[in-house]
N, C-alpha and C. Protein backbone atom coordinates (compact mmCIF):
# COMPACT_ATOMS: atom_id res chain seq x y z
N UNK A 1 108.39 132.42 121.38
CA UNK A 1 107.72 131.80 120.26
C UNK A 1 108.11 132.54 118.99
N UNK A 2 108.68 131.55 117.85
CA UNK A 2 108.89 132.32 116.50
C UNK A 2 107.59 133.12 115.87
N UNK A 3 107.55 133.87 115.51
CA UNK A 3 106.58 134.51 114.21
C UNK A 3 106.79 134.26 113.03
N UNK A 4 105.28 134.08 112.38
CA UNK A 4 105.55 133.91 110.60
C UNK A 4 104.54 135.00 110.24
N UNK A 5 104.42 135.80 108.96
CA UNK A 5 103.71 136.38 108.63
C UNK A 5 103.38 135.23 107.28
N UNK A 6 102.19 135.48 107.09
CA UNK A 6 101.36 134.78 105.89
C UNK A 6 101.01 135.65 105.25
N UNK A 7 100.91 135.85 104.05
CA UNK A 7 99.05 136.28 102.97
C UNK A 7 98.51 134.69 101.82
N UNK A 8 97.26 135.43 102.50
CA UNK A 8 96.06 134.64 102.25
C UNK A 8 95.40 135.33 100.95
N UNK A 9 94.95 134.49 100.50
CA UNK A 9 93.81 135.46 99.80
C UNK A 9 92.58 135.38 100.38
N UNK A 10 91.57 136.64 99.89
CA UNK A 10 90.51 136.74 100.98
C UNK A 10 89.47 135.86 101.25
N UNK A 11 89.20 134.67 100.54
CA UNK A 11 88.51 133.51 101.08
C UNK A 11 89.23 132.81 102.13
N UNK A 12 90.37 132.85 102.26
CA UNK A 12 90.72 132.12 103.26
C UNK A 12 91.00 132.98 104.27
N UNK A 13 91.51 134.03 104.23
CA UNK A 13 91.46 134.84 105.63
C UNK A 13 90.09 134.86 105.95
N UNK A 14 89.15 135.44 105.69
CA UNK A 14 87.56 135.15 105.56
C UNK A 14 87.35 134.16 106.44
N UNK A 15 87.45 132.55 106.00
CA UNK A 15 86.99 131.73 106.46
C UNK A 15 87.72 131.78 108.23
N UNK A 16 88.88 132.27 108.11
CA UNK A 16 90.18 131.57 109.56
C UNK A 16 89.14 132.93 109.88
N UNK A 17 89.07 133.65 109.78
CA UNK A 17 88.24 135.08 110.98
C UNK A 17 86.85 134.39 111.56
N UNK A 18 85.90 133.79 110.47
CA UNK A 18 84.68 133.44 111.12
C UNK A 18 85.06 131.81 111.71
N UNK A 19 86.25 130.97 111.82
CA UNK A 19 86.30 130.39 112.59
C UNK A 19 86.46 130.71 113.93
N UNK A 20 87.04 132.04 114.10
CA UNK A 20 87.22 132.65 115.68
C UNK A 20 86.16 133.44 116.04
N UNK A 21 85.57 134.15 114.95
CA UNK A 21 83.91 134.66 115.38
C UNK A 21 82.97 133.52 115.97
N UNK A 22 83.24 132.41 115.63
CA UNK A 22 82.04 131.27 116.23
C UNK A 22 82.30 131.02 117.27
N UNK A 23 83.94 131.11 117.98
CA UNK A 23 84.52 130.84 119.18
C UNK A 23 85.10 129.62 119.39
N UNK A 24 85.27 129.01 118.22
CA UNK A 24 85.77 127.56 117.95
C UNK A 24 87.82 128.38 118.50
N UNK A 25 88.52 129.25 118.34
CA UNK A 25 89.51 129.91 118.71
C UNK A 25 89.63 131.18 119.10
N UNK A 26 90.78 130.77 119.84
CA UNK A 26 90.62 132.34 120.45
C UNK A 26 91.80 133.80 119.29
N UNK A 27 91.98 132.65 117.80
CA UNK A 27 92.31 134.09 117.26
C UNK A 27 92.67 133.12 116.29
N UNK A 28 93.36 133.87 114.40
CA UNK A 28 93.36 133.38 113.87
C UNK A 28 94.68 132.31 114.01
N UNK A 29 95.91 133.01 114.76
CA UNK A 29 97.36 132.26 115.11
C UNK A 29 96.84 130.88 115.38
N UNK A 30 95.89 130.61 116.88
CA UNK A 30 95.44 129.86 117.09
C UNK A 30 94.91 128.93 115.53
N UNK A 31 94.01 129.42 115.22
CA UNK A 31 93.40 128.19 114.16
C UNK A 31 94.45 127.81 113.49
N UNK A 32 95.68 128.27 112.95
CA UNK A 32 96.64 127.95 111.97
C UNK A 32 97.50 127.12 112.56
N UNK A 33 97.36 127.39 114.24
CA UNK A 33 98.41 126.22 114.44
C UNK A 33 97.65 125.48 115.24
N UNK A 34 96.66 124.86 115.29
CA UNK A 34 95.59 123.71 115.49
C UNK A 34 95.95 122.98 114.09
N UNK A 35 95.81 123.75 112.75
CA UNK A 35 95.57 123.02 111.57
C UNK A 35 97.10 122.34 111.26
N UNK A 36 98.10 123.26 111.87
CA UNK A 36 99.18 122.96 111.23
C UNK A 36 99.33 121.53 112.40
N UNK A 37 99.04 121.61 113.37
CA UNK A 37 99.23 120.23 114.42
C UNK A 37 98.13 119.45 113.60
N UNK A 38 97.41 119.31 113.92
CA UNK A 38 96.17 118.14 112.73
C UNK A 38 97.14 117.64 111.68
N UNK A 39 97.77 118.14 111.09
CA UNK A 39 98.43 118.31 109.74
C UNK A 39 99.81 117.59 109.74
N UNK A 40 100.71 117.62 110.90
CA UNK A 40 101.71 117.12 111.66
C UNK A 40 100.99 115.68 111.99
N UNK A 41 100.03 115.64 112.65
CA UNK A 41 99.52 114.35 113.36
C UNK A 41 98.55 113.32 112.12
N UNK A 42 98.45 113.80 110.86
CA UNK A 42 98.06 113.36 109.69
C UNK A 42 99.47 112.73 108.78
N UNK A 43 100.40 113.68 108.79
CA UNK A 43 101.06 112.77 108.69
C UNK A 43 102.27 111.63 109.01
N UNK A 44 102.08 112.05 110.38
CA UNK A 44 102.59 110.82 111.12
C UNK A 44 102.05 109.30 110.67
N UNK A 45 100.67 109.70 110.95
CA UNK A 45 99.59 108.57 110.80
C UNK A 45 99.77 108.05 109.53
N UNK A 46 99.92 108.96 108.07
CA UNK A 46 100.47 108.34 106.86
C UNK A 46 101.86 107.33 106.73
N UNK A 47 102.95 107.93 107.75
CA UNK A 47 104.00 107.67 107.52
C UNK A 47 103.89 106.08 108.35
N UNK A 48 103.08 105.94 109.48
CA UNK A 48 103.20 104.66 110.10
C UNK A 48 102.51 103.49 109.39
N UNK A 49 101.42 104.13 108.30
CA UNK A 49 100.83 103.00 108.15
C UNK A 49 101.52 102.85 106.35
N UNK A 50 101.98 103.71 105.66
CA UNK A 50 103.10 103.14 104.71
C UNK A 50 104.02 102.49 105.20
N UNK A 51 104.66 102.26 106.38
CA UNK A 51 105.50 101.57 107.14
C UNK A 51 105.24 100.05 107.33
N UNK A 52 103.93 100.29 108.04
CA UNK A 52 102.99 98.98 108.35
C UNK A 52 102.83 98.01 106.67
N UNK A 53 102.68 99.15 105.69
CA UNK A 53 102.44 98.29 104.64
C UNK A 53 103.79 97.70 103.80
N UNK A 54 104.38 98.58 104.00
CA UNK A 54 106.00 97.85 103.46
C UNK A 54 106.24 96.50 103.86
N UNK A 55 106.12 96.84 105.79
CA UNK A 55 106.23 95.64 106.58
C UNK A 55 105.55 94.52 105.96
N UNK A 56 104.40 94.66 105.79
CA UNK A 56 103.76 94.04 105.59
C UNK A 56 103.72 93.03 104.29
N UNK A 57 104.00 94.12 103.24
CA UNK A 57 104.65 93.70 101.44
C UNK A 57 105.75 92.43 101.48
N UNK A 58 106.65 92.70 103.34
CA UNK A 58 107.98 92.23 102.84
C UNK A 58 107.75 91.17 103.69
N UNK A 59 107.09 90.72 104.16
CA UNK A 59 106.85 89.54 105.02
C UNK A 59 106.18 87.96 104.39
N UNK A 60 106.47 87.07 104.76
CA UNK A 60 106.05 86.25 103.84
C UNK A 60 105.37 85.65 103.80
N UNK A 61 104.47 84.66 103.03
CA UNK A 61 103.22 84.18 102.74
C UNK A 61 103.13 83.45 103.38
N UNK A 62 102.00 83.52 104.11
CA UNK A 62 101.27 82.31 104.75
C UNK A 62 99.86 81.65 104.89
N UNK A 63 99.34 80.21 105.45
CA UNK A 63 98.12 79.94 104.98
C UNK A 63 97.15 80.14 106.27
N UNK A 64 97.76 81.05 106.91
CA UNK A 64 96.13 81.37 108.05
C UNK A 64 95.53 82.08 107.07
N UNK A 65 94.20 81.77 107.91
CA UNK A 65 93.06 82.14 107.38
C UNK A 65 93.02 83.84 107.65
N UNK A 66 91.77 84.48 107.10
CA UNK A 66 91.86 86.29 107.66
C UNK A 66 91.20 85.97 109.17
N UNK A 67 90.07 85.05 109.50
CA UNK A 67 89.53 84.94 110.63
C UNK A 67 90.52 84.86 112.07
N UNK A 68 91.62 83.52 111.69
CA UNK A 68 92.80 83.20 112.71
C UNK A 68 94.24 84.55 113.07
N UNK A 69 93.98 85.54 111.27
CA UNK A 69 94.83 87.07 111.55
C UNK A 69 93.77 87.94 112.41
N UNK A 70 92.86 87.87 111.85
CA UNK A 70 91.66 89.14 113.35
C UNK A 70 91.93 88.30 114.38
N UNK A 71 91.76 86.93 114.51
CA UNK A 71 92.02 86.74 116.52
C UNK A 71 93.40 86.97 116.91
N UNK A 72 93.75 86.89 116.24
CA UNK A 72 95.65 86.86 116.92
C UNK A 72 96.00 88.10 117.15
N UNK A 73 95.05 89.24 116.27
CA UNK A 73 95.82 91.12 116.32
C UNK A 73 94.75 91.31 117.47
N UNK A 74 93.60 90.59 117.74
CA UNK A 74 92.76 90.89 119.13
C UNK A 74 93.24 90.93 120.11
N UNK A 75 94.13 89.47 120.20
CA UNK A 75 94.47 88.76 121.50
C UNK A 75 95.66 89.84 121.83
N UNK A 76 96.58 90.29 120.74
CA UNK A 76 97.32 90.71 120.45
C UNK A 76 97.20 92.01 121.94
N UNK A 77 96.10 93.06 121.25
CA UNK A 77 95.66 94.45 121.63
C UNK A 77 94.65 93.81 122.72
N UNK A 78 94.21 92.68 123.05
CA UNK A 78 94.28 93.16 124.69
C UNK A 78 95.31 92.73 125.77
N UNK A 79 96.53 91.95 124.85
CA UNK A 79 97.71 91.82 126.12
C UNK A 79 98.22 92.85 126.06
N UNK A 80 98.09 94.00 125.21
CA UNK A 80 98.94 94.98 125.46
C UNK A 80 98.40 96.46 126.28
């Protein structure tokens, strides 16, 4: 496993110590790379749904209703 050294200033080292005093981790490495995965998996989630909306920008107009788009993304997600 690589190593990084950080400095913090002391509110935030502060805070990452009494997150492992509560036992929420078993040290501060741990909390930093929980946050840095959260952080990875945040913006995945950004990147798919700017995707979704591009898609979406570039697709073209039509006259269903919003009621007939919720049944169709239903029917959709339980054939899948």
């Amino acid at each position: 496993m690589a190593q990084m050294n950080v400095s913090l200033p002391d509110g935030l080292k502060n805070w990452a110590e009494t997150r492992v005093a509560e036992g929420r981790y078993s040290s501060t490495s741990d909390y930093v790379r929980d946050l840095m995965r959260r952080d990875q998996e945040a913006e995945e989630k950004l990147r798919n749904l700017r995707a979704m909306i591009e898609e979406g920008l570039a697709s073209p107009e039509t006259d269903a209703t919003i009621e007939s788009i919720i049944a169709d993304s239903r029917a959709r997600r339980r054939r899948a």
